[in-house]
PDB file of N, CA and C in Angstrom:
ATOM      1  N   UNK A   1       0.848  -1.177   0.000  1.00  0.00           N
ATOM      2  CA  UNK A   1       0.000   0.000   0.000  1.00  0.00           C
ATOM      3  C   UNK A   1       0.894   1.241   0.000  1.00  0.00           C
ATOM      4  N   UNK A   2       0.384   1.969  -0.937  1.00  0.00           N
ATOM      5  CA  UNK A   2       1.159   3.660  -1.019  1.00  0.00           C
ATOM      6  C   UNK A   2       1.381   4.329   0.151  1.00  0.00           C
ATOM      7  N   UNK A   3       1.908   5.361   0.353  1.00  0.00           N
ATOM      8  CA  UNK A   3       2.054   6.206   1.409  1.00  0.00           C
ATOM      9  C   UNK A   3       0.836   7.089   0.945  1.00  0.00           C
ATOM     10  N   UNK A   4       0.774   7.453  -0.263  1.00  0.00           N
ATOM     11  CA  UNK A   4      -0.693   8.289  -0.614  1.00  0.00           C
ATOM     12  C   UNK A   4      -2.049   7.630  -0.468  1.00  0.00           C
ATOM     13  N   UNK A   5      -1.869   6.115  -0.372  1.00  0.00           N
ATOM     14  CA  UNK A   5      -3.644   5.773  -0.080  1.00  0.00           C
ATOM     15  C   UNK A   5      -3.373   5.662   0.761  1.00  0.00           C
ATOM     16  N   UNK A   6      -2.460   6.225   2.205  1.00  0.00           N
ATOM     17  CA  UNK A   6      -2.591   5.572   3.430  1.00  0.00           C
ATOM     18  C   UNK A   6      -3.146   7.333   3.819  1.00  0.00           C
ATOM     19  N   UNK A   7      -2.427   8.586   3.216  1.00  0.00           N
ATOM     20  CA  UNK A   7      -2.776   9.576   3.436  1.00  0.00           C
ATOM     21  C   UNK A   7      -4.185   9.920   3.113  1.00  0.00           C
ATOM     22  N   UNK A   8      -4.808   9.296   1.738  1.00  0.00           N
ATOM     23  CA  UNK A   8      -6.270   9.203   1.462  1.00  0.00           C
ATOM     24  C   UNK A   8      -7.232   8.958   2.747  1.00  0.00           C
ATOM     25  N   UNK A   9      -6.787   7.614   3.559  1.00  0.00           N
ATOM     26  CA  UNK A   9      -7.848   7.206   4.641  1.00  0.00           C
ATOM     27  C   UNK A   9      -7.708   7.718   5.520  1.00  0.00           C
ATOM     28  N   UNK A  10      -6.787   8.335   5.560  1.00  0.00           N
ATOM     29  CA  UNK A  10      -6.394   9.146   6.999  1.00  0.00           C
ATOM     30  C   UNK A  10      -7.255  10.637   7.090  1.00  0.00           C
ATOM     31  N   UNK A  11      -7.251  11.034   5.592  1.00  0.00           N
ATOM     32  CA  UNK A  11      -7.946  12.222   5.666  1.00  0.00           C
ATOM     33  C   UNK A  11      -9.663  11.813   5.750  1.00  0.00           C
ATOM     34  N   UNK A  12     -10.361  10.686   4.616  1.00  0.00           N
ATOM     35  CA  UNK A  12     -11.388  10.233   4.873  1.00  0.00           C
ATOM     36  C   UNK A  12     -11.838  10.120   6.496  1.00  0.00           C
ATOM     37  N   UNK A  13     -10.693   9.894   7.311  1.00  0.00           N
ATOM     38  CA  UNK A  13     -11.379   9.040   8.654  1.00  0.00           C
ATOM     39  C   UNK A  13     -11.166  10.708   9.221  1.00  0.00           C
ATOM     40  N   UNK A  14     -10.495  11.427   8.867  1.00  0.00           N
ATOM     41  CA  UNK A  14     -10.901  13.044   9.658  1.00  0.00           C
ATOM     42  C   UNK A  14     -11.719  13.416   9.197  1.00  0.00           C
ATOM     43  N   UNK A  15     -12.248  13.398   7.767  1.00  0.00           N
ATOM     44  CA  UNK A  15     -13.434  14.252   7.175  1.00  0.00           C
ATOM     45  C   UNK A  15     -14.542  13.971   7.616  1.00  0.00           C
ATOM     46  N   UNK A  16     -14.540  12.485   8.348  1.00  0.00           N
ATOM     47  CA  UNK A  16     -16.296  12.299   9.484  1.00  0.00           C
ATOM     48  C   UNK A  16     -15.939  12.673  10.639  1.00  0.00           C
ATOM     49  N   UNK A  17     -15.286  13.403  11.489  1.00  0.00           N
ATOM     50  CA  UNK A  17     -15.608  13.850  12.458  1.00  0.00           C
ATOM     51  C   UNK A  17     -16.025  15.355  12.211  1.00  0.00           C
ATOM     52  N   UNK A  18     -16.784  15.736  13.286  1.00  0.00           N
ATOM     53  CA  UNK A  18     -18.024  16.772  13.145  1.00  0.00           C
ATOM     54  C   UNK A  18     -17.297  17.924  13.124  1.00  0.00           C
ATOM     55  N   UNK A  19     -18.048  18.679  12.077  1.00  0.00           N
ATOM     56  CA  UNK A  19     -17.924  19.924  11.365  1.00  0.00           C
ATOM     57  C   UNK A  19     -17.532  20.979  12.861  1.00  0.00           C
ATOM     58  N   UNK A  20     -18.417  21.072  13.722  1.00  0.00           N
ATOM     59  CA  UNK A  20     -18.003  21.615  14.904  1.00  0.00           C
ATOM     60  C   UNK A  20     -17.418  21.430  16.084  1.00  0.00           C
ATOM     61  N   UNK A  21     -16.329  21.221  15.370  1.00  0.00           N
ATOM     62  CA  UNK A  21     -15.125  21.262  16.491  1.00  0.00           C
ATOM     63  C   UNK A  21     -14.820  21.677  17.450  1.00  0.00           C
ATOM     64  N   UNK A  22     -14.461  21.548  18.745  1.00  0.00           N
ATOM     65  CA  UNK A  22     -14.433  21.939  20.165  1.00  0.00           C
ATOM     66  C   UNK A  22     -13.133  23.171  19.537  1.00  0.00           C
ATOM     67  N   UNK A  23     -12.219  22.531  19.385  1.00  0.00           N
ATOM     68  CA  UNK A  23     -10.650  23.483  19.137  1.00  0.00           C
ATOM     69  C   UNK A  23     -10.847  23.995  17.699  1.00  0.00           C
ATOM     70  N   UNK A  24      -9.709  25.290  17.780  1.00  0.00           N
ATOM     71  CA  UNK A  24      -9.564  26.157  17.270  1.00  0.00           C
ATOM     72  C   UNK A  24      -8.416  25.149  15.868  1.00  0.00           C
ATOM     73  N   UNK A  25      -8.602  25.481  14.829  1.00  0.00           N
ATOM     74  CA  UNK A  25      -7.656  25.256  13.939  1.00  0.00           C
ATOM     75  C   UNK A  25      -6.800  25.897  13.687  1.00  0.00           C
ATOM     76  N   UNK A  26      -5.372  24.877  13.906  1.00  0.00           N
ATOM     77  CA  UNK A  26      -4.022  25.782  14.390  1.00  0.00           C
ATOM     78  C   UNK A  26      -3.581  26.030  12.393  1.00  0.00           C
ATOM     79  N   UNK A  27      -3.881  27.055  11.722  1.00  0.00           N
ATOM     80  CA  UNK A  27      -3.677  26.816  10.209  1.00  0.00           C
ATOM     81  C   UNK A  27      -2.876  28.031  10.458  1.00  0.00           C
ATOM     82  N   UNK A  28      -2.110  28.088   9.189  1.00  0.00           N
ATOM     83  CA  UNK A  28      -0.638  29.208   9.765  1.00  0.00           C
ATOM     84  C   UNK A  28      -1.218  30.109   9.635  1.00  0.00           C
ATOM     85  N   UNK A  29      -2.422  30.911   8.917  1.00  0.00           N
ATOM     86  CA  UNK A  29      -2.330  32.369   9.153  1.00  0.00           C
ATOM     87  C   UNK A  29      -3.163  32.151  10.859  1.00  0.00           C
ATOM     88  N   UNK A  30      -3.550  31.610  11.179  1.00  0.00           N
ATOM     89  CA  UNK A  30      -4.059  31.950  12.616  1.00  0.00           C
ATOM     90  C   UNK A  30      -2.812  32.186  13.517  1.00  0.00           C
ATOM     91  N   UNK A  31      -1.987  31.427  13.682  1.00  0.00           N
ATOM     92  CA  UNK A  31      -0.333  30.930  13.958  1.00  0.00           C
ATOM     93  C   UNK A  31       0.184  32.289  13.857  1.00  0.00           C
ATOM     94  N   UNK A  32       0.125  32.934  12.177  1.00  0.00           N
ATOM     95  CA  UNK A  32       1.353  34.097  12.115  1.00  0.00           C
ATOM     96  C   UNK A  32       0.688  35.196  12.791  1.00  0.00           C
ATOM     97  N   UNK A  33      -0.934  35.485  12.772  1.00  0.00           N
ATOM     98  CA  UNK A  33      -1.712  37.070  12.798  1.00  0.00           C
ATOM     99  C   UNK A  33      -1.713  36.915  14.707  1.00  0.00           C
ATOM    100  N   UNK A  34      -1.912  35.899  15.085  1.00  0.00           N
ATOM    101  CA  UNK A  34      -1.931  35.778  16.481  1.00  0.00           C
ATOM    102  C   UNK A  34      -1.021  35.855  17.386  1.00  0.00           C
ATOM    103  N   UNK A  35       0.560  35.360  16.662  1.00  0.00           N
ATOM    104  CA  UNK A  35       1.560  35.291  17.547  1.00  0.00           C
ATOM    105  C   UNK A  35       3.171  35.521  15.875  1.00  0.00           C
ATOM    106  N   UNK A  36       3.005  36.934  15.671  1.00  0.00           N
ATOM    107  CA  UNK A  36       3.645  37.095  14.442  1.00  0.00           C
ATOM    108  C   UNK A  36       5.189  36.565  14.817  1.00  0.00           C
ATOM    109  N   UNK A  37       5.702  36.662  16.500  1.00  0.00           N
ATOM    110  CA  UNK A  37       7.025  36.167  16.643  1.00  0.00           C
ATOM    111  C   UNK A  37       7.290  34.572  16.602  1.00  0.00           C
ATOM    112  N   UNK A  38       6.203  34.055  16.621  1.00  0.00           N
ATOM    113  CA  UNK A  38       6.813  32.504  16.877  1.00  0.00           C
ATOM    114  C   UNK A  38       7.158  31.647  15.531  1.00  0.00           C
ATOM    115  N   UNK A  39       7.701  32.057  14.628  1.00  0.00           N
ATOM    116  CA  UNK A  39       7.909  31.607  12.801  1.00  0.00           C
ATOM    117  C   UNK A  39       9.282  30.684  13.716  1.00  0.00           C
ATOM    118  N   UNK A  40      10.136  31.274  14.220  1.00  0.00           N
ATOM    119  CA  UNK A  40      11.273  31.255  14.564  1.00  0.00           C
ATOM    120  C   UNK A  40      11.397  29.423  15.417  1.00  0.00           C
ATOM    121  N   UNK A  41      10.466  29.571  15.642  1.00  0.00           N
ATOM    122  CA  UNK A  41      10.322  27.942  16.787  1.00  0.00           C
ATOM    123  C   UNK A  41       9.114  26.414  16.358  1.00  0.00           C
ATOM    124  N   UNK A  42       8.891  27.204  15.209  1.00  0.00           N
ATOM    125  CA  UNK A  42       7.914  26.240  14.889  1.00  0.00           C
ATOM    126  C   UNK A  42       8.318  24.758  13.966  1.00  0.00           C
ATOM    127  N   UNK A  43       9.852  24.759  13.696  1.00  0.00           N
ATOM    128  CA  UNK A  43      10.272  24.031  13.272  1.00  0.00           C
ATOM    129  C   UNK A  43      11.395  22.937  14.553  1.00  0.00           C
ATOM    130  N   UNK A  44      11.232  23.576  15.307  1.00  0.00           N
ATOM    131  CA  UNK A  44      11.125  22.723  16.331  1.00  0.00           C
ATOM    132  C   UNK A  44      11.019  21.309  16.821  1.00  0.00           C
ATOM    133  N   UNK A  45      11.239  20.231  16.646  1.00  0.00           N
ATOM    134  CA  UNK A  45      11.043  19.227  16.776  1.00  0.00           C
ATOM    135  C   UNK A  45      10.729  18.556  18.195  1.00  0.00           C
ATOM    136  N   UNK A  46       9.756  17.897  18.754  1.00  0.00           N
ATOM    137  CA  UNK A  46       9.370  17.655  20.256  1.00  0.00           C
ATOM    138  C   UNK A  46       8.939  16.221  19.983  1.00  0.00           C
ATOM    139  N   UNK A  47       9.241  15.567  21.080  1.00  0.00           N
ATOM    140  CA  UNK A  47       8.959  14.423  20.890  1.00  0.00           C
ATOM    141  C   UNK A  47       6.804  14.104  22.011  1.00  0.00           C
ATOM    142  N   UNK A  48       6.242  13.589  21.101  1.00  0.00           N
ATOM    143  CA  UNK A  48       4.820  13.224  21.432  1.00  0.00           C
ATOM    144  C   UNK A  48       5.021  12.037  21.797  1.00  0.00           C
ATOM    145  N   UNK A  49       3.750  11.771  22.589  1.00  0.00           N
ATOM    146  CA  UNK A  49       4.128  10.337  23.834  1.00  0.00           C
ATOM    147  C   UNK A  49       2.431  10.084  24.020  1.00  0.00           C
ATOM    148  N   UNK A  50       1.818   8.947  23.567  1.00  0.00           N
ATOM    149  CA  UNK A  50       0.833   8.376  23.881  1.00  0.00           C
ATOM    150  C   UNK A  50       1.550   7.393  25.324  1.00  0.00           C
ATOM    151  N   UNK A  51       0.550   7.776  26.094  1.00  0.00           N
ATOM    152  CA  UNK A  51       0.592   7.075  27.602  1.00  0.00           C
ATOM    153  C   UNK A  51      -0.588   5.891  27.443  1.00  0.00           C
ATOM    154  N   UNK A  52      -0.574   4.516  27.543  1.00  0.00           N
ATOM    155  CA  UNK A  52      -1.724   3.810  28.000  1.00  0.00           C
ATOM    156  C   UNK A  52      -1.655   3.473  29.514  1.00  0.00           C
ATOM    157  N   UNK A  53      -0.771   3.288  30.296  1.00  0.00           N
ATOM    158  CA  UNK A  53      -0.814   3.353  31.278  1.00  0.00           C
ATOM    159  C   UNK A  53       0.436   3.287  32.241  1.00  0.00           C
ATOM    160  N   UNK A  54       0.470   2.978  33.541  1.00  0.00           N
ATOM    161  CA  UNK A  54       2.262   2.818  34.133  1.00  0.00           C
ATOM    162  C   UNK A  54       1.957   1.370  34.777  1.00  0.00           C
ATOM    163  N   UNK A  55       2.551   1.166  35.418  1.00  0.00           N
ATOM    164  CA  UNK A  55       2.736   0.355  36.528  1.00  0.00           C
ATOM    165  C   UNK A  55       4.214   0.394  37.055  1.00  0.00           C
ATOM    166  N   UNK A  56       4.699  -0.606  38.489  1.00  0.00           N
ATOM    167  CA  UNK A  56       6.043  -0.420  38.882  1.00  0.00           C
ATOM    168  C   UNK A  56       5.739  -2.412  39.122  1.00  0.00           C
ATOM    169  N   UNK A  57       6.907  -2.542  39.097  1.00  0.00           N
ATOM    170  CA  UNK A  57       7.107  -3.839  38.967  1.00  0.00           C
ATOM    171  C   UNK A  57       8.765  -4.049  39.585  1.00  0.00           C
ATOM    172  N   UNK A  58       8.620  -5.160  40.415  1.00  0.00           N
ATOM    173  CA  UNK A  58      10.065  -5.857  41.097  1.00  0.00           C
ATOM    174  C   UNK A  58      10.957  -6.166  40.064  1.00  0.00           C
ATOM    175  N   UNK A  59      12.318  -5.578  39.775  1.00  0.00           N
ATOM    176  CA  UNK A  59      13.288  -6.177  39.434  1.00  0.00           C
ATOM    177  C   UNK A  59      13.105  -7.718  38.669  1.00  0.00           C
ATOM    178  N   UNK A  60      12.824  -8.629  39.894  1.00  0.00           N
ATOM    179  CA  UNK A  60      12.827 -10.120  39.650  1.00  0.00           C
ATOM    180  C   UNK A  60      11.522 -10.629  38.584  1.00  0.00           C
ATOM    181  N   UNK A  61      10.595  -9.848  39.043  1.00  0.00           N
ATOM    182  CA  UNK A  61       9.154  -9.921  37.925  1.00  0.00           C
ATOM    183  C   UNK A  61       9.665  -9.442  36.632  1.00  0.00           C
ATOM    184  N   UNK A  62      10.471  -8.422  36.411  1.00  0.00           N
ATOM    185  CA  UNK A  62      11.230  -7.987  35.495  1.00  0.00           C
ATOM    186  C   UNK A  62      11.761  -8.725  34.427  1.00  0.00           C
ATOM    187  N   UNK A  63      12.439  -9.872  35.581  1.00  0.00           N
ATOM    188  CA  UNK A  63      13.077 -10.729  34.678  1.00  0.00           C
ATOM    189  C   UNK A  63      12.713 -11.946  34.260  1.00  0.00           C
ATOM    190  N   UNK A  64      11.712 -12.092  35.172  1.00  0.00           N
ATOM    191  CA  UNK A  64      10.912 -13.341  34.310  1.00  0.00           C
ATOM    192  C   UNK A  64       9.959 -13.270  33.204  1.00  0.00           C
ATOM    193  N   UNK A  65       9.708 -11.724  32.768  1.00  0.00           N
ATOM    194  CA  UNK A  65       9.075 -11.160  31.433  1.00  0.00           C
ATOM    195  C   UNK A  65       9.624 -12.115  29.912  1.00  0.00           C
ATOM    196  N   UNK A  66       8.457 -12.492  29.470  1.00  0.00           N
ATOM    197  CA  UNK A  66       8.721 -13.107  27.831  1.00  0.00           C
ATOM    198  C   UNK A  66       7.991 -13.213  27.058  1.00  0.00           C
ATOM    199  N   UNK A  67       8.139 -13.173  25.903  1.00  0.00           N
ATOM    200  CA  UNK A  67       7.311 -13.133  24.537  1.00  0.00           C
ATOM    201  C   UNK A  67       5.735 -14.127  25.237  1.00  0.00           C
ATOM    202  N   UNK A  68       4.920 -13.344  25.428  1.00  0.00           N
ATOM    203  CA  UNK A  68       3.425 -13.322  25.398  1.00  0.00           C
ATOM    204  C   UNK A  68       3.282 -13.093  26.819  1.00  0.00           C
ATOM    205  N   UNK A  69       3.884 -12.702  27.905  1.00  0.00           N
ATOM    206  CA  UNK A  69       3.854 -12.272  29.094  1.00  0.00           C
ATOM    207  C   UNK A  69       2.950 -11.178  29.144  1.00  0.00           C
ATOM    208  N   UNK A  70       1.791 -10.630  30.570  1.00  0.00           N
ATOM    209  CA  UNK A  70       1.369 -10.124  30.485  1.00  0.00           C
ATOM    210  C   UNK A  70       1.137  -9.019  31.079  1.00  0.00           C
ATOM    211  N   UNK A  71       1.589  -7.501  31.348  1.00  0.00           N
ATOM    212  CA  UNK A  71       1.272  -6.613  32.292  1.00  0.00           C
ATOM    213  C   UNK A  71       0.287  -5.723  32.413  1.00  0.00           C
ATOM    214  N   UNK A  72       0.147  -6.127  33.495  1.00  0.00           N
ATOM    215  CA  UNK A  72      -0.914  -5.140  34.249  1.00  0.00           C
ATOM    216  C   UNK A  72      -0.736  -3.681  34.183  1.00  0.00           C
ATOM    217  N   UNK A  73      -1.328  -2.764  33.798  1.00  0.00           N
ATOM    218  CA  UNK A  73      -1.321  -1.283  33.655  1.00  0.00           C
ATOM    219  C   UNK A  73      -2.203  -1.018  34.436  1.00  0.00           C
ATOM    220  N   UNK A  74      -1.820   0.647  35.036  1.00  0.00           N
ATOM    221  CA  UNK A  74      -2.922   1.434  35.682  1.00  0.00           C
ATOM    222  C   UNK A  74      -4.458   1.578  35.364  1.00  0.00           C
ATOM    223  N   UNK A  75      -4.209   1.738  33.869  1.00  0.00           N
ATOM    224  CA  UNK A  75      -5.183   2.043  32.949  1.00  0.00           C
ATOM    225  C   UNK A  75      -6.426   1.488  32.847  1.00  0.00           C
ATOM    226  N   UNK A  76      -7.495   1.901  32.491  1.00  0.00           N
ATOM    227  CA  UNK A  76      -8.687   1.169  32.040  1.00  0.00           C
ATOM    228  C   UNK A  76      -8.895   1.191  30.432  1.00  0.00           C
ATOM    229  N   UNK A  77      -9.599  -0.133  30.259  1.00  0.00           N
ATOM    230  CA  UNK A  77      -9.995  -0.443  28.824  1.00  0.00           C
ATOM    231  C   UNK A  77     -11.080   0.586  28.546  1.00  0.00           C
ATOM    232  N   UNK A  78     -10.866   1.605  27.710  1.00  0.00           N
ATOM    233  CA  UNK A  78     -12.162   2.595  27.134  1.00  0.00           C
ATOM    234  C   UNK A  78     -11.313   3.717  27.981  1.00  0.00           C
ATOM    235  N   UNK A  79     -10.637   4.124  28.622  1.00  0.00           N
ATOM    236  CA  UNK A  79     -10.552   4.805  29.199  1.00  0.00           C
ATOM    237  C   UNK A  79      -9.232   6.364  28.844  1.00  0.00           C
ATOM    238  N   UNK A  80      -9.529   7.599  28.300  1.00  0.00           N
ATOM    239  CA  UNK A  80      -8.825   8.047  27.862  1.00  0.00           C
ATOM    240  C   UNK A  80      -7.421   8.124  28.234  1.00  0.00           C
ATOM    241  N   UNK A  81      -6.499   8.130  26.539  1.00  0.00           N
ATOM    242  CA  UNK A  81      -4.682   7.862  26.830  1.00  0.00           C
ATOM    243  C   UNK A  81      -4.574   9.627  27.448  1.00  0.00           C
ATOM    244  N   UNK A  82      -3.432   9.666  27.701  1.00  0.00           N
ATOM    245  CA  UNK A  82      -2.503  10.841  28.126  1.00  0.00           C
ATOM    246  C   UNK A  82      -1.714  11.004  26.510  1.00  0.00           C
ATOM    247  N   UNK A  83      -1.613  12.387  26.003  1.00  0.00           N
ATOM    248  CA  UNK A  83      -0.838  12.992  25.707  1.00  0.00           C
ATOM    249  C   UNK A  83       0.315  13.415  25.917  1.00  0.00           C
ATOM    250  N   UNK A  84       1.691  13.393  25.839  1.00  0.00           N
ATOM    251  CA  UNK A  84       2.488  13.902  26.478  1.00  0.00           C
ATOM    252  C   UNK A  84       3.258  14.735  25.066  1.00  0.00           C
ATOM    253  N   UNK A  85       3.914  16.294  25.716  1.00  0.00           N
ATOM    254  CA  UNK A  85       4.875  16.691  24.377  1.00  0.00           C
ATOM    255  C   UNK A  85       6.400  16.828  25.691  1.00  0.00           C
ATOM    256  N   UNK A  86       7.373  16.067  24.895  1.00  0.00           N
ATOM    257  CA  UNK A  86       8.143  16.055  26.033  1.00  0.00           C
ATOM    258  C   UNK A  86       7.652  15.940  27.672  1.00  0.00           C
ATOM    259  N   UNK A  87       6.976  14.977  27.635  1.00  0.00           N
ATOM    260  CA  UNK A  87       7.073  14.350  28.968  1.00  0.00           C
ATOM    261  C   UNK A  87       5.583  15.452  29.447  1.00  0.00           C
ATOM    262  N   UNK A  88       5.253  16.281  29.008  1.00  0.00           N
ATOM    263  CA  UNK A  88       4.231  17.156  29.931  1.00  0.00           C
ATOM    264  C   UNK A  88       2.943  17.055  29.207  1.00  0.00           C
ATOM    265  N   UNK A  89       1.902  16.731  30.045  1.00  0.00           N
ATOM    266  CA  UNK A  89       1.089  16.432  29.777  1.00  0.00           C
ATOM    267  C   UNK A  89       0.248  17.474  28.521  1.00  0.00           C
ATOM    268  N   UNK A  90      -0.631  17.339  27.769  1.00  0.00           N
ATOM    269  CA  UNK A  90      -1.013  18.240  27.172  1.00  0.00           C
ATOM    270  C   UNK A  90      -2.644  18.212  26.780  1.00  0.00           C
ATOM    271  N   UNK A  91      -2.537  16.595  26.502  1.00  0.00           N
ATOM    272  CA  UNK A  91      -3.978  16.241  26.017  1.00  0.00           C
ATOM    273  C   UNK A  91      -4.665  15.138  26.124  1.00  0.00           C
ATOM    274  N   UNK A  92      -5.549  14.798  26.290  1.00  0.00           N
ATOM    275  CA  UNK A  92      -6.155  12.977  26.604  1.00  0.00           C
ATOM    276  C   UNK A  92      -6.834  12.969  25.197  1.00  0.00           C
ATOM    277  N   UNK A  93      -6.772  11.298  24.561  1.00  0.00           N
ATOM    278  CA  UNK A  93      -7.082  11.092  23.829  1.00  0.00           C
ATOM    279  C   UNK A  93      -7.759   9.889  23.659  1.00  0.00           C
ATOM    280  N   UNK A  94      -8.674   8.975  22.488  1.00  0.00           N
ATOM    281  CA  UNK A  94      -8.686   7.990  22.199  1.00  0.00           C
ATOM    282  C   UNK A  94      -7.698   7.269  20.803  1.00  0.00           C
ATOM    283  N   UNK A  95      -8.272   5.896  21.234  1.00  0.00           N
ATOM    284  CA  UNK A  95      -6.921   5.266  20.025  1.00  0.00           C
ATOM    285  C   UNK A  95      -7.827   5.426  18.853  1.00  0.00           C
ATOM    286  N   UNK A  96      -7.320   5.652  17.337  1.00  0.00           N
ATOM    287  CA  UNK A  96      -8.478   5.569  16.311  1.00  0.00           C
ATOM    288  C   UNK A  96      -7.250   4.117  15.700  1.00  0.00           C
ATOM    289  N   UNK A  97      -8.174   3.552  14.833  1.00  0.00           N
ATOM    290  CA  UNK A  97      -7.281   2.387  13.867  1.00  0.00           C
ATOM    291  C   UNK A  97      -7.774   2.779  12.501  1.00  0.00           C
ATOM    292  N   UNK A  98      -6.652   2.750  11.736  1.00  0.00           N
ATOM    293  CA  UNK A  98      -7.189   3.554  10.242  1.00  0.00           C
ATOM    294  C   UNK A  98      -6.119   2.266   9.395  1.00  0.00           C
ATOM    295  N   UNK A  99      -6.634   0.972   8.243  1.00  0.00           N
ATOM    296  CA  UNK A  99      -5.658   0.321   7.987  1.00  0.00           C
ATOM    297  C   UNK A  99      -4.437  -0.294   8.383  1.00  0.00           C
ATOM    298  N   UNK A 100      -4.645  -0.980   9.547  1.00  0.00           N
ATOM    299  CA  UNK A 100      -4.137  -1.159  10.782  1.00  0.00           C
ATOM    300  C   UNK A 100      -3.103  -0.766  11.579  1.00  0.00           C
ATOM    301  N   UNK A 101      -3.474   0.912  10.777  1.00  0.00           N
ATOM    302  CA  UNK A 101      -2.117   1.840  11.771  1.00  0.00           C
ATOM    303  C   UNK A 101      -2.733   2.418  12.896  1.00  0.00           C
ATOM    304  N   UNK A 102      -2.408   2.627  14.099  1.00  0.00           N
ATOM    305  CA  UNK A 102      -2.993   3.154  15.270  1.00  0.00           C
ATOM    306  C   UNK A 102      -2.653   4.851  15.021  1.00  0.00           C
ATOM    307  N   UNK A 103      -3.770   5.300  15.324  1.00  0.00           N
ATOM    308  CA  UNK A 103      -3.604   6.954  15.748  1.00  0.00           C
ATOM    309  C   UNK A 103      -4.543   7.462  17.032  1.00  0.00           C
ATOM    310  N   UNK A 104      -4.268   8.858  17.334  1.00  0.00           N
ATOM    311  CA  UNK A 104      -5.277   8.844  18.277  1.00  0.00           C
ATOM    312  C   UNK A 104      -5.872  10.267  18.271  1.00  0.00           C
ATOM    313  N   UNK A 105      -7.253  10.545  18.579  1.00  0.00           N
ATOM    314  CA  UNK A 105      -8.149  11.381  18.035  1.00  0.00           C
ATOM    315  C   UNK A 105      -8.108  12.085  19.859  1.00  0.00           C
ATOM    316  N   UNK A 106      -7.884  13.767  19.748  1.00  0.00           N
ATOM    317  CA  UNK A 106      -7.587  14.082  20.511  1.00  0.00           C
ATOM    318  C   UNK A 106      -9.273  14.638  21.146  1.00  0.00           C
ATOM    319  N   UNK A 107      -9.387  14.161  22.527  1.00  0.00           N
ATOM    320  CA  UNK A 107     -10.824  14.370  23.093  1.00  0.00           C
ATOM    321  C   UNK A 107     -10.655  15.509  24.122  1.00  0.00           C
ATOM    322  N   UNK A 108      -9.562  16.105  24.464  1.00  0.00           N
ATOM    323  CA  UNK A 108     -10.022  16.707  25.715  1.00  0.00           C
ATOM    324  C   UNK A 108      -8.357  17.764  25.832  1.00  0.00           C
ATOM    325  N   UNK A 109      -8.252  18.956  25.709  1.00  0.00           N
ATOM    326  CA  UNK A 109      -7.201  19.539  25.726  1.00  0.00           C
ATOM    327  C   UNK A 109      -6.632  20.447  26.820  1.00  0.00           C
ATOM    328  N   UNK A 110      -5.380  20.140  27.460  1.00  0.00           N
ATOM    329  CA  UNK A 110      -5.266  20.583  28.803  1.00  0.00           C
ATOM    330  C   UNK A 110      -4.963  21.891  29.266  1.00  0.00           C
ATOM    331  N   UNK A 111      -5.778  22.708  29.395  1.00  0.00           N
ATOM    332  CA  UNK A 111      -5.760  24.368  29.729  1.00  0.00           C
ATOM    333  C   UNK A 111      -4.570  24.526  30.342  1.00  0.00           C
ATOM    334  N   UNK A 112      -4.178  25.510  30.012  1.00  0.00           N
ATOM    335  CA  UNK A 112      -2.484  25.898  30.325  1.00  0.00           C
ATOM    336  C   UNK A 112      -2.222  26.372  32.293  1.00  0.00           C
ATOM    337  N   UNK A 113      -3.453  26.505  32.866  1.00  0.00           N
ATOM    338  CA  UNK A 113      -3.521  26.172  34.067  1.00  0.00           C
ATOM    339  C   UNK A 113      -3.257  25.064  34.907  1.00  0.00           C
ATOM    340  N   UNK A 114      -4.126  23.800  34.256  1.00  0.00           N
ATOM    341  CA  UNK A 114      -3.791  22.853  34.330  1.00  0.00           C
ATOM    342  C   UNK A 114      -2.503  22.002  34.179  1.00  0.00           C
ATOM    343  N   UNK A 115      -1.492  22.649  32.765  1.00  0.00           N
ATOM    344  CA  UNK A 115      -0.515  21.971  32.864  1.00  0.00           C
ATOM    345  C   UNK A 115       0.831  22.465  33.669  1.00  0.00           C
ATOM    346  N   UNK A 116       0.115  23.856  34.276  1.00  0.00           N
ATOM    347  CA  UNK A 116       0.725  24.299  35.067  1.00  0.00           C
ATOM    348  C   UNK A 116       0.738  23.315  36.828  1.00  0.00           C
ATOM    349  N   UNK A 117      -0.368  23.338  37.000  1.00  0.00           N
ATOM    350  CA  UNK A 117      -0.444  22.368  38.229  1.00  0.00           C
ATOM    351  C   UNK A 117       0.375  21.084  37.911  1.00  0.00           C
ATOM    352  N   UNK A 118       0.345  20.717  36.801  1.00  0.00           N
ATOM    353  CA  UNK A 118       1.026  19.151  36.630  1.00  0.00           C
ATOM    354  C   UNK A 118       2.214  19.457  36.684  1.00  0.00           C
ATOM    355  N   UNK A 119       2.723  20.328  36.690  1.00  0.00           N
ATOM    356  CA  UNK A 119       4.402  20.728  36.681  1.00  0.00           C
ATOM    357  C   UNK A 119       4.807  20.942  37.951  1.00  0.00           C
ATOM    358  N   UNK A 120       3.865  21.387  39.112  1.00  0.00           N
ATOM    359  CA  UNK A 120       4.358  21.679  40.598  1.00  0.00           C
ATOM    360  C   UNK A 120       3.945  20.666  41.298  1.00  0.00           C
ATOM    361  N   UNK A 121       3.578  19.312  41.024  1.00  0.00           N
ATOM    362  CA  UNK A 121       3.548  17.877  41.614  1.00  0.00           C
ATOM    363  C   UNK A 121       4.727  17.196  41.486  1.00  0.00           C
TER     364      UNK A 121
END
């Protein structure tokens, strides 16, 4: 399969979600008229981090881990992932599956208050 019919379904599977969107569309003239200094950082590279869940586990449990072994996560099944951009939280999401590549459709975006509190824990 092409890299262009994979870009085809990808856009198909955005074009059904609803016309009225919670968030603002980040499209560059909103980007340049809103914040004309930031051209300079937007090439930037950050690393994004889907979270499904943590756990802590003994050393020795550690090592008895093997191909089909199974761990337990914090997490719940249905239950929204964490966003992370460099490690800080940003956004909760669900998983979407588009041609059996995983992506994830962002549900809930973390007010800059909020990711302020997550930074003084």
């Amino acid at each position: 399969m092409s890299e262009e019919d994979l870009t085809d379904d990808w856009g198909a599977a955005l074009s059904e979600q609803s016309e009225a969107s919670v968030f603002k569309d980040l499209t560059e003239d909103y980007i340049q008229s809103s914040h004309p200094n930031i051209d300079f950082i937007l090439d930037i590279p950050v690393q994004l981090t889907v979270e499904l869940g943590r756990t802590k586990i003994a050393i020795k449990n550690l090592l008895q881990l093997s191909q089909g072994s199974v761990v337990e996560l914090d997490g719940l099944a249905g239950e929204p992932m964490d966003v992370l951009v460099n490690g800080c939280l940003i956004a909760h999401g669900e998983v979407v599956v588009v041609n059996e590549k995983f992506g994830i459709r962002l549900t809930d975006i973390a007010s800059p208050s909020e990711r302020i509190q997550r930074l003084n824990r």
